[in-house]
PDB file of N, CA and C in Angstrom:
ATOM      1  N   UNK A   1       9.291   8.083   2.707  1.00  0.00           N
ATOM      2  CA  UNK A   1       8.362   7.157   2.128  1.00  0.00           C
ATOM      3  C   UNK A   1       7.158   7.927   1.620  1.00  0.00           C
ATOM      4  N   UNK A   2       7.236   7.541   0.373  1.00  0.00           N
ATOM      5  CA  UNK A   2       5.683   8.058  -0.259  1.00  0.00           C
ATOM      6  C   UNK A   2       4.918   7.366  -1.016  1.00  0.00           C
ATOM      7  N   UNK A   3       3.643   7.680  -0.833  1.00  0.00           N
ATOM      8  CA  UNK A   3       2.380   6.992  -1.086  1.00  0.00           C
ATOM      9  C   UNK A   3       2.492   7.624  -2.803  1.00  0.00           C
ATOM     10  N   UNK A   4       2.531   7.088  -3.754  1.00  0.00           N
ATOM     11  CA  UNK A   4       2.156   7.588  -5.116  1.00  0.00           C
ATOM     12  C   UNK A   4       1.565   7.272  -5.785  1.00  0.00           C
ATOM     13  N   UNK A   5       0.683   6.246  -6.134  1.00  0.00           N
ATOM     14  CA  UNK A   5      -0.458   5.875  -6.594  1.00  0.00           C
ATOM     15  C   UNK A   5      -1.270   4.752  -6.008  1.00  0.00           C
ATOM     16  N   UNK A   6      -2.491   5.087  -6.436  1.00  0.00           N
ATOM     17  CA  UNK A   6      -3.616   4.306  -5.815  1.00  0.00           C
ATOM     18  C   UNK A   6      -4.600   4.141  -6.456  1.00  0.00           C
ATOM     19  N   UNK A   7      -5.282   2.911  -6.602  1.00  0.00           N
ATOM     20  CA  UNK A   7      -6.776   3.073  -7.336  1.00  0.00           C
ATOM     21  C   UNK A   7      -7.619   2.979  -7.168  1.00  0.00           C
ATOM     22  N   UNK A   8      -9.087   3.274  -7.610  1.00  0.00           N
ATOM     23  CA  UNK A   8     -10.128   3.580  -6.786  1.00  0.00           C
ATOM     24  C   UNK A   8     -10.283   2.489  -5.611  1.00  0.00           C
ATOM     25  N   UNK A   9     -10.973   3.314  -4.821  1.00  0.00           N
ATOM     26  CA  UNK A   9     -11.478   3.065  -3.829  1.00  0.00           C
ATOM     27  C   UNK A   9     -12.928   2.284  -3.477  1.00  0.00           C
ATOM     28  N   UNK A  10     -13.038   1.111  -4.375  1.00  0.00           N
ATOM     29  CA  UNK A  10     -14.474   0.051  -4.940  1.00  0.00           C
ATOM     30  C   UNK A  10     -13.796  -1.379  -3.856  1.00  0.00           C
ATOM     31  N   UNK A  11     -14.935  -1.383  -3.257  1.00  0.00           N
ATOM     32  CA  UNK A  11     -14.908  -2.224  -1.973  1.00  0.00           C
ATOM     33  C   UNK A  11     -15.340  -4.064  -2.860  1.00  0.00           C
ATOM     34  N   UNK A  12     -14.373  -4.773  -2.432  1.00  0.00           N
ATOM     35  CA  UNK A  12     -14.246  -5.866  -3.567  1.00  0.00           C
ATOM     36  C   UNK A  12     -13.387  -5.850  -4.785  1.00  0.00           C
ATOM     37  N   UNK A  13     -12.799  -5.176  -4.663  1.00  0.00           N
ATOM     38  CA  UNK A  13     -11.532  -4.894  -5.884  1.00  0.00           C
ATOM     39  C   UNK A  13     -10.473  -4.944  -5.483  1.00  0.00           C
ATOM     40  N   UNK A  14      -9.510  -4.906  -6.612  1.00  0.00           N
ATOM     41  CA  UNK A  14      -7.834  -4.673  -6.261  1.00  0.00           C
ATOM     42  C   UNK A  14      -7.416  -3.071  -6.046  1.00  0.00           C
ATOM     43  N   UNK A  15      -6.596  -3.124  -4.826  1.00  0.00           N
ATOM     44  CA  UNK A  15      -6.006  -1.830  -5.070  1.00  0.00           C
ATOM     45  C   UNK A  15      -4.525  -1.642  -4.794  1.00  0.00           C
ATOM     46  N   UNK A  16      -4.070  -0.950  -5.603  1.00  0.00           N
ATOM     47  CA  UNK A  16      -2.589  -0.963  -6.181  1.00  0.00           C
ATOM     48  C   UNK A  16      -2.001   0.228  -5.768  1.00  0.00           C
ATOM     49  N   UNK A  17      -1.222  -0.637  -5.064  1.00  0.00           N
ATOM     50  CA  UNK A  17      -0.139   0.871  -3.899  1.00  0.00           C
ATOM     51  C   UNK A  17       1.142   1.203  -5.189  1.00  0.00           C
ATOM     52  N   UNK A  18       1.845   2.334  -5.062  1.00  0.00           N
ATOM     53  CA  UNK A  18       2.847   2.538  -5.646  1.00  0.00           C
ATOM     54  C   UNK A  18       3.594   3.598  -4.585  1.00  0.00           C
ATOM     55  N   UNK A  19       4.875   2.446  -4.070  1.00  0.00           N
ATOM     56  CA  UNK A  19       5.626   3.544  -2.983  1.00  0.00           C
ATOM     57  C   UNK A  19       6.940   3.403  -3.030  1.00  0.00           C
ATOM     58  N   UNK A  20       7.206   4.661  -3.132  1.00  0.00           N
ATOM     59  CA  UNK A  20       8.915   5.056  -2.796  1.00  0.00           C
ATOM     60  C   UNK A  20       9.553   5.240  -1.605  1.00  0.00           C
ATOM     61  N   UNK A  21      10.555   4.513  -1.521  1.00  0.00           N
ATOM     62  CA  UNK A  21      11.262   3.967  -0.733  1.00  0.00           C
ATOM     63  C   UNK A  21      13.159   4.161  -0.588  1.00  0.00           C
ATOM     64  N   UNK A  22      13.194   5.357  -0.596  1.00  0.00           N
ATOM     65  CA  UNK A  22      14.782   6.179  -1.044  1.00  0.00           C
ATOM     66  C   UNK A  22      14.720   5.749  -3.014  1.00  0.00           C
ATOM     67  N   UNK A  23      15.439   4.812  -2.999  1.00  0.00           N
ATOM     68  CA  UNK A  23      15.732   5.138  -4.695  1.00  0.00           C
ATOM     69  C   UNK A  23      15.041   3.510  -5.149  1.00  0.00           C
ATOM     70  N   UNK A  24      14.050   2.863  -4.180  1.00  0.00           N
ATOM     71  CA  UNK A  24      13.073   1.755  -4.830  1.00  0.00           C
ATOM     72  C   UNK A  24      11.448   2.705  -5.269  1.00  0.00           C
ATOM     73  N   UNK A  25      10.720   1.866  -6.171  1.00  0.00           N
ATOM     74  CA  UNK A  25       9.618   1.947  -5.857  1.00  0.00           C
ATOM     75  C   UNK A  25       8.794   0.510  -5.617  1.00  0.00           C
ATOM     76  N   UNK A  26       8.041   0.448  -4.851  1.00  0.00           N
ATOM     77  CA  UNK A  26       7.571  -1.304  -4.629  1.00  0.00           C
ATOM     78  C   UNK A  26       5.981  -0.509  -5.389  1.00  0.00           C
ATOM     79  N   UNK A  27       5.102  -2.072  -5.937  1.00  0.00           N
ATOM     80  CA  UNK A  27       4.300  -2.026  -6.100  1.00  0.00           C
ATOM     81  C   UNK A  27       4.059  -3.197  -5.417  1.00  0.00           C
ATOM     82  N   UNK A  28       2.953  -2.744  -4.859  1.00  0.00           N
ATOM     83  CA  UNK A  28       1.944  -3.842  -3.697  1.00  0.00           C
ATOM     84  C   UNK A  28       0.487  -3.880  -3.725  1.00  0.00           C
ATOM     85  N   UNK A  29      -0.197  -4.668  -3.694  1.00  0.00           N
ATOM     86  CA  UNK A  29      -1.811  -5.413  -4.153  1.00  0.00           C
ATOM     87  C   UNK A  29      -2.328  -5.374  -2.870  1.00  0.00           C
ATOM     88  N   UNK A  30      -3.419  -5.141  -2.533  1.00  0.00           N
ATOM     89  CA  UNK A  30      -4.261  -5.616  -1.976  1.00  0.00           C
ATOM     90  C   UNK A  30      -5.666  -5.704  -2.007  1.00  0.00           C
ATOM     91  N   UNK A  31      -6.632  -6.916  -2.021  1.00  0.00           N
ATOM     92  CA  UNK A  31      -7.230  -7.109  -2.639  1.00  0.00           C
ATOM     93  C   UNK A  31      -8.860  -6.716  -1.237  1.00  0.00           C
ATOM     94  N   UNK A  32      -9.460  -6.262  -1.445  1.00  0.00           N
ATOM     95  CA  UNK A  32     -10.362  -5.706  -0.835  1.00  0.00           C
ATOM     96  C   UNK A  32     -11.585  -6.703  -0.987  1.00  0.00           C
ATOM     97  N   UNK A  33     -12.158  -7.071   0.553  1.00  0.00           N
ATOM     98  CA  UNK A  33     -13.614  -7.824   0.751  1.00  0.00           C
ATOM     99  C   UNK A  33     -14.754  -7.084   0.511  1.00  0.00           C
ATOM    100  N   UNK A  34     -15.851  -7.724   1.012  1.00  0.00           N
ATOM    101  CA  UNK A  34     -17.152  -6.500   1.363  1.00  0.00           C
ATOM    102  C   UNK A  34     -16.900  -6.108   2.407  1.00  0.00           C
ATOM    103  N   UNK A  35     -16.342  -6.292   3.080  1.00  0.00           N
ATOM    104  CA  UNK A  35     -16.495  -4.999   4.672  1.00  0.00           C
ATOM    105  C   UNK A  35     -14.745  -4.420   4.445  1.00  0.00           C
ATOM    106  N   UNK A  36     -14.437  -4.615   3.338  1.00  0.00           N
ATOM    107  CA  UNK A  36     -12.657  -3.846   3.848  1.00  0.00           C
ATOM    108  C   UNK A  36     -13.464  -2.288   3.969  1.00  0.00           C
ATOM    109  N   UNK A  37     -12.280  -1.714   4.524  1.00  0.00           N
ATOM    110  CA  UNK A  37     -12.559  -0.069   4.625  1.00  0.00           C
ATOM    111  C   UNK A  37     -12.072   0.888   3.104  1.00  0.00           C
ATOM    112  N   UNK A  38     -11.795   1.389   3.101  1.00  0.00           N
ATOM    113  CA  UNK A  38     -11.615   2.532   1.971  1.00  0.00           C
ATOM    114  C   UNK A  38     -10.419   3.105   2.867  1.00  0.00           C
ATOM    115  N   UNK A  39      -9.396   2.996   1.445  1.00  0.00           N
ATOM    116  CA  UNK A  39      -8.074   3.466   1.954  1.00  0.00           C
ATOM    117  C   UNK A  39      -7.928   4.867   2.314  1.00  0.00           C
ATOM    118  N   UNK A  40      -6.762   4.868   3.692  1.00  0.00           N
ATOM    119  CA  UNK A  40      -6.811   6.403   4.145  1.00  0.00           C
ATOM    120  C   UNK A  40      -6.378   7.299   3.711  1.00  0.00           C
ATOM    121  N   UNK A  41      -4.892   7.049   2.520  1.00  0.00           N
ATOM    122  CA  UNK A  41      -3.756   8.049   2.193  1.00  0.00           C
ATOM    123  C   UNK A  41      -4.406   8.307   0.692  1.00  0.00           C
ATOM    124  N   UNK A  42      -3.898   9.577   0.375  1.00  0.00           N
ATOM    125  CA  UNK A  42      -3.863  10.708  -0.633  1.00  0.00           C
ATOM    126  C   UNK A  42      -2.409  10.481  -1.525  1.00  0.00           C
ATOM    127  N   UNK A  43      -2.596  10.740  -2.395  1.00  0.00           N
ATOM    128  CA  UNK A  43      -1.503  10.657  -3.921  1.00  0.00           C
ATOM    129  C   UNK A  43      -0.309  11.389  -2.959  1.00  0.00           C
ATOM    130  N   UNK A  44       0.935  10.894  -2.852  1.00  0.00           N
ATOM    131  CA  UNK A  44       2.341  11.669  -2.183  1.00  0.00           C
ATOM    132  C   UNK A  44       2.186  11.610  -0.872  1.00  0.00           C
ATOM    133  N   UNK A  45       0.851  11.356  -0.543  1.00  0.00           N
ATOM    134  CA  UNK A  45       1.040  11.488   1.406  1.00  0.00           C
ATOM    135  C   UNK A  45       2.650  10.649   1.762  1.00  0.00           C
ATOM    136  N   UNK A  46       2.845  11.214   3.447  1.00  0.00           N
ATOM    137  CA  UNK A  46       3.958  10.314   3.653  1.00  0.00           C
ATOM    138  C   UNK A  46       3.257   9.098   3.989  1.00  0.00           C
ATOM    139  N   UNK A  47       4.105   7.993   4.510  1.00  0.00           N
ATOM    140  CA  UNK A  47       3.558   6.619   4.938  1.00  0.00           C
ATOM    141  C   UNK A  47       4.511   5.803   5.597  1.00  0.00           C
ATOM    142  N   UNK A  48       3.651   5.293   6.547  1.00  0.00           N
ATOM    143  CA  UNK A  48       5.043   4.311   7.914  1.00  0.00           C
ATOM    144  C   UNK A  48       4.459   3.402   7.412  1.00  0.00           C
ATOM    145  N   UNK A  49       5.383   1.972   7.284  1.00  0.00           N
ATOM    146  CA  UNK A  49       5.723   0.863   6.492  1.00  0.00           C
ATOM    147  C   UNK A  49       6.340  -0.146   7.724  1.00  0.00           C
ATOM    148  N   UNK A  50       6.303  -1.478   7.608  1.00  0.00           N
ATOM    149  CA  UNK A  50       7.070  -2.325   8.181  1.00  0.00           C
ATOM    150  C   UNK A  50       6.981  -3.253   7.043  1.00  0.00           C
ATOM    151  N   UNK A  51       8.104  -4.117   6.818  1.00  0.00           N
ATOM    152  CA  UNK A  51       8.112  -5.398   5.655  1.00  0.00           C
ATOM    153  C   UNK A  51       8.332  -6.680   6.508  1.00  0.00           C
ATOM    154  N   UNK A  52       7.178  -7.190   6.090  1.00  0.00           N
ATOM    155  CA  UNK A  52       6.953  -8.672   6.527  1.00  0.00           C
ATOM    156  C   UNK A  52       7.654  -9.973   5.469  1.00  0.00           C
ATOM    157  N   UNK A  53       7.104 -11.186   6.047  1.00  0.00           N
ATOM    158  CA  UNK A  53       7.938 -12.130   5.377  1.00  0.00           C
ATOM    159  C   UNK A  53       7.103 -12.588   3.856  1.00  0.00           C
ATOM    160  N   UNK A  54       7.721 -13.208   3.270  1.00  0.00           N
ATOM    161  CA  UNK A  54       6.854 -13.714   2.165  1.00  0.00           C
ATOM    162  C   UNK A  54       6.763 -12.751   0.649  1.00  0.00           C
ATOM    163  N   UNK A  55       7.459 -11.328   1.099  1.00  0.00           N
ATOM    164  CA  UNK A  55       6.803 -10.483  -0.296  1.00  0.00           C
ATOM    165  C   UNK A  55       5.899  -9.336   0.389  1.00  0.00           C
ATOM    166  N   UNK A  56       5.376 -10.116   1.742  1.00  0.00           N
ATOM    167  CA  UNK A  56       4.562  -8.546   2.680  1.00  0.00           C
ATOM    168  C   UNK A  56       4.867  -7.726   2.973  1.00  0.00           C
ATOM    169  N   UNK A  57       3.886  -6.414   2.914  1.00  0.00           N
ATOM    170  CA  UNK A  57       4.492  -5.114   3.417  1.00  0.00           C
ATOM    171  C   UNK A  57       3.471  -4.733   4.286  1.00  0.00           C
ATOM    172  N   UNK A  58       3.487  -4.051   5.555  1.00  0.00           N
ATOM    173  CA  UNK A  58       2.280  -3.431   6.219  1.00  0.00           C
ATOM    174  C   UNK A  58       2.040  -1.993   6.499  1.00  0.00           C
ATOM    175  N   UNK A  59       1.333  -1.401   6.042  1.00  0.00           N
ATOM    176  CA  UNK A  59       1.238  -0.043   6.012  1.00  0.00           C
ATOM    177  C   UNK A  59       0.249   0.165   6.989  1.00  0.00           C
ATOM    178  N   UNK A  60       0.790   1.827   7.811  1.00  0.00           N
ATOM    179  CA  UNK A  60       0.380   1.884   9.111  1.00  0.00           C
ATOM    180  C   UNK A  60      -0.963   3.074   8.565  1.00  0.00           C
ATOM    181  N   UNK A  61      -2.179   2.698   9.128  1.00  0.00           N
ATOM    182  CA  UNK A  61      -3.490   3.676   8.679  1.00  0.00           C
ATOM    183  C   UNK A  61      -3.479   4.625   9.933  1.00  0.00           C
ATOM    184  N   UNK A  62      -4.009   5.652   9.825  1.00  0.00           N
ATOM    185  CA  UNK A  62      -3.880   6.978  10.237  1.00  0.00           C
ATOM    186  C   UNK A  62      -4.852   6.184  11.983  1.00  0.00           C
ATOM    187  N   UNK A  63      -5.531   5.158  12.279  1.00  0.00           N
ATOM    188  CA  UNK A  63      -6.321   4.795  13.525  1.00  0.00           C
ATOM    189  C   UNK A  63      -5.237   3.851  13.949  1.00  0.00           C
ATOM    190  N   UNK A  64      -4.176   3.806  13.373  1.00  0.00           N
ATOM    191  CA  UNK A  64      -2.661   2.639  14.163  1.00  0.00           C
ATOM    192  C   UNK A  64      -2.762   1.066  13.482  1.00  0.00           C
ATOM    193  N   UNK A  65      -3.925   1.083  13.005  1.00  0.00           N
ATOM    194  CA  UNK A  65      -3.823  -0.526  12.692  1.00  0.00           C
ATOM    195  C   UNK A  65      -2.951  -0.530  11.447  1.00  0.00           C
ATOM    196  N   UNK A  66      -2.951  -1.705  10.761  1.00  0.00           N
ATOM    197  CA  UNK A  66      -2.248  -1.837   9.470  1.00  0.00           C
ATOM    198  C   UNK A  66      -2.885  -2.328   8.446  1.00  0.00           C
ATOM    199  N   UNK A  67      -2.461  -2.441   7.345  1.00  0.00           N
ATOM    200  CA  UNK A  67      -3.300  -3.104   6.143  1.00  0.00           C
ATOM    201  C   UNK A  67      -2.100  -3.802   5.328  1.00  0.00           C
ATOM    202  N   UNK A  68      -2.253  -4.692   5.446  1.00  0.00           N
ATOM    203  CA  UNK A  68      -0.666  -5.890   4.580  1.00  0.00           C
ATOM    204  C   UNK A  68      -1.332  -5.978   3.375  1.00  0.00           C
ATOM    205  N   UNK A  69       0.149  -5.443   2.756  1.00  0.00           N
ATOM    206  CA  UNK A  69      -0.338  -5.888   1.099  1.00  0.00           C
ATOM    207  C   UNK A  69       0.674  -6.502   0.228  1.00  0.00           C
ATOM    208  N   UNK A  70       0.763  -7.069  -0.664  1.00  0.00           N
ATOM    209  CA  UNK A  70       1.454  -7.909  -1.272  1.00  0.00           C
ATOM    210  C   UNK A  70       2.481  -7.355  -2.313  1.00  0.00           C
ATOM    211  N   UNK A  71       3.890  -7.320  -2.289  1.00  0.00           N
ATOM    212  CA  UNK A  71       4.970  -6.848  -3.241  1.00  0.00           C
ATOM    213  C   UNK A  71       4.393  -7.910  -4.119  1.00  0.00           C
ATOM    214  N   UNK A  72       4.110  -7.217  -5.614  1.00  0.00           N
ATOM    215  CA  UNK A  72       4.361  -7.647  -6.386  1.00  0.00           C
ATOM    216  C   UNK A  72       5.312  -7.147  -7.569  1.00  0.00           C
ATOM    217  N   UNK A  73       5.897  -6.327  -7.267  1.00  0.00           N
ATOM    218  CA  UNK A  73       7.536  -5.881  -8.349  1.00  0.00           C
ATOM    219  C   UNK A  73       7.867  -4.639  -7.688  1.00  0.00           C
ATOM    220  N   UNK A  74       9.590  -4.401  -7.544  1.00  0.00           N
ATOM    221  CA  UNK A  74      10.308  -3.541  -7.021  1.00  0.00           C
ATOM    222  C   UNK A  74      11.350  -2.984  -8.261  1.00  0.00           C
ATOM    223  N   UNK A  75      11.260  -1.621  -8.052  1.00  0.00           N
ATOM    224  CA  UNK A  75      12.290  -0.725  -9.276  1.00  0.00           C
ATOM    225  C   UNK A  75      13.070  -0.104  -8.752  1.00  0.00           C
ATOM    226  N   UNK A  76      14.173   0.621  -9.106  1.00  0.00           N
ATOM    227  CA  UNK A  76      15.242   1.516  -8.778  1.00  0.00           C
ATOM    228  C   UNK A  76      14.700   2.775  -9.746  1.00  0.00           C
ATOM    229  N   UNK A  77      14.691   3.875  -8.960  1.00  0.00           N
ATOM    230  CA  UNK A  77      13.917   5.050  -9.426  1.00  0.00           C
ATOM    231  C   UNK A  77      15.241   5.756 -10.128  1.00  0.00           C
TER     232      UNK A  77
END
């Protein structure tokens, strides 16, 4: 699993995961408050994942908690 794109890091914005997943890539949203944190992973880092119901995915942050973010389109690489 790899982390491959991300966009800035502006607290109140959208930010847009792009991760590979053997031969998927999911793109997933999540949309950031005033107190969200600033994401932990780097362009290619690896990344532990669990998929929830609904379209959710939860990605595991480097302090154990998670951050659920929303599939919004899946590709075959």
């Amino acid at each position: 699993m790899i982390i491959s794109g991300l966009a800035a890091p502006i607290p109140g914005k959208l930010y847009v995961f792009q991760i590979q997943l053997d031969d998927l890539v999911y793109f997933a949203e999540h949309r950031a408050g005033k107190r969200s944190y600033k994401p932990d992973w780097v362009v290619n880092d690896p990344i532990d994942l669990r998929f929830g119901k609904d379209n959710r995915m939860f990605l595991k942050r480097a302090d154990g908690k998670e951050l659920e973010v929303l599939i919004v389109k899946k590709v075959r690489h």
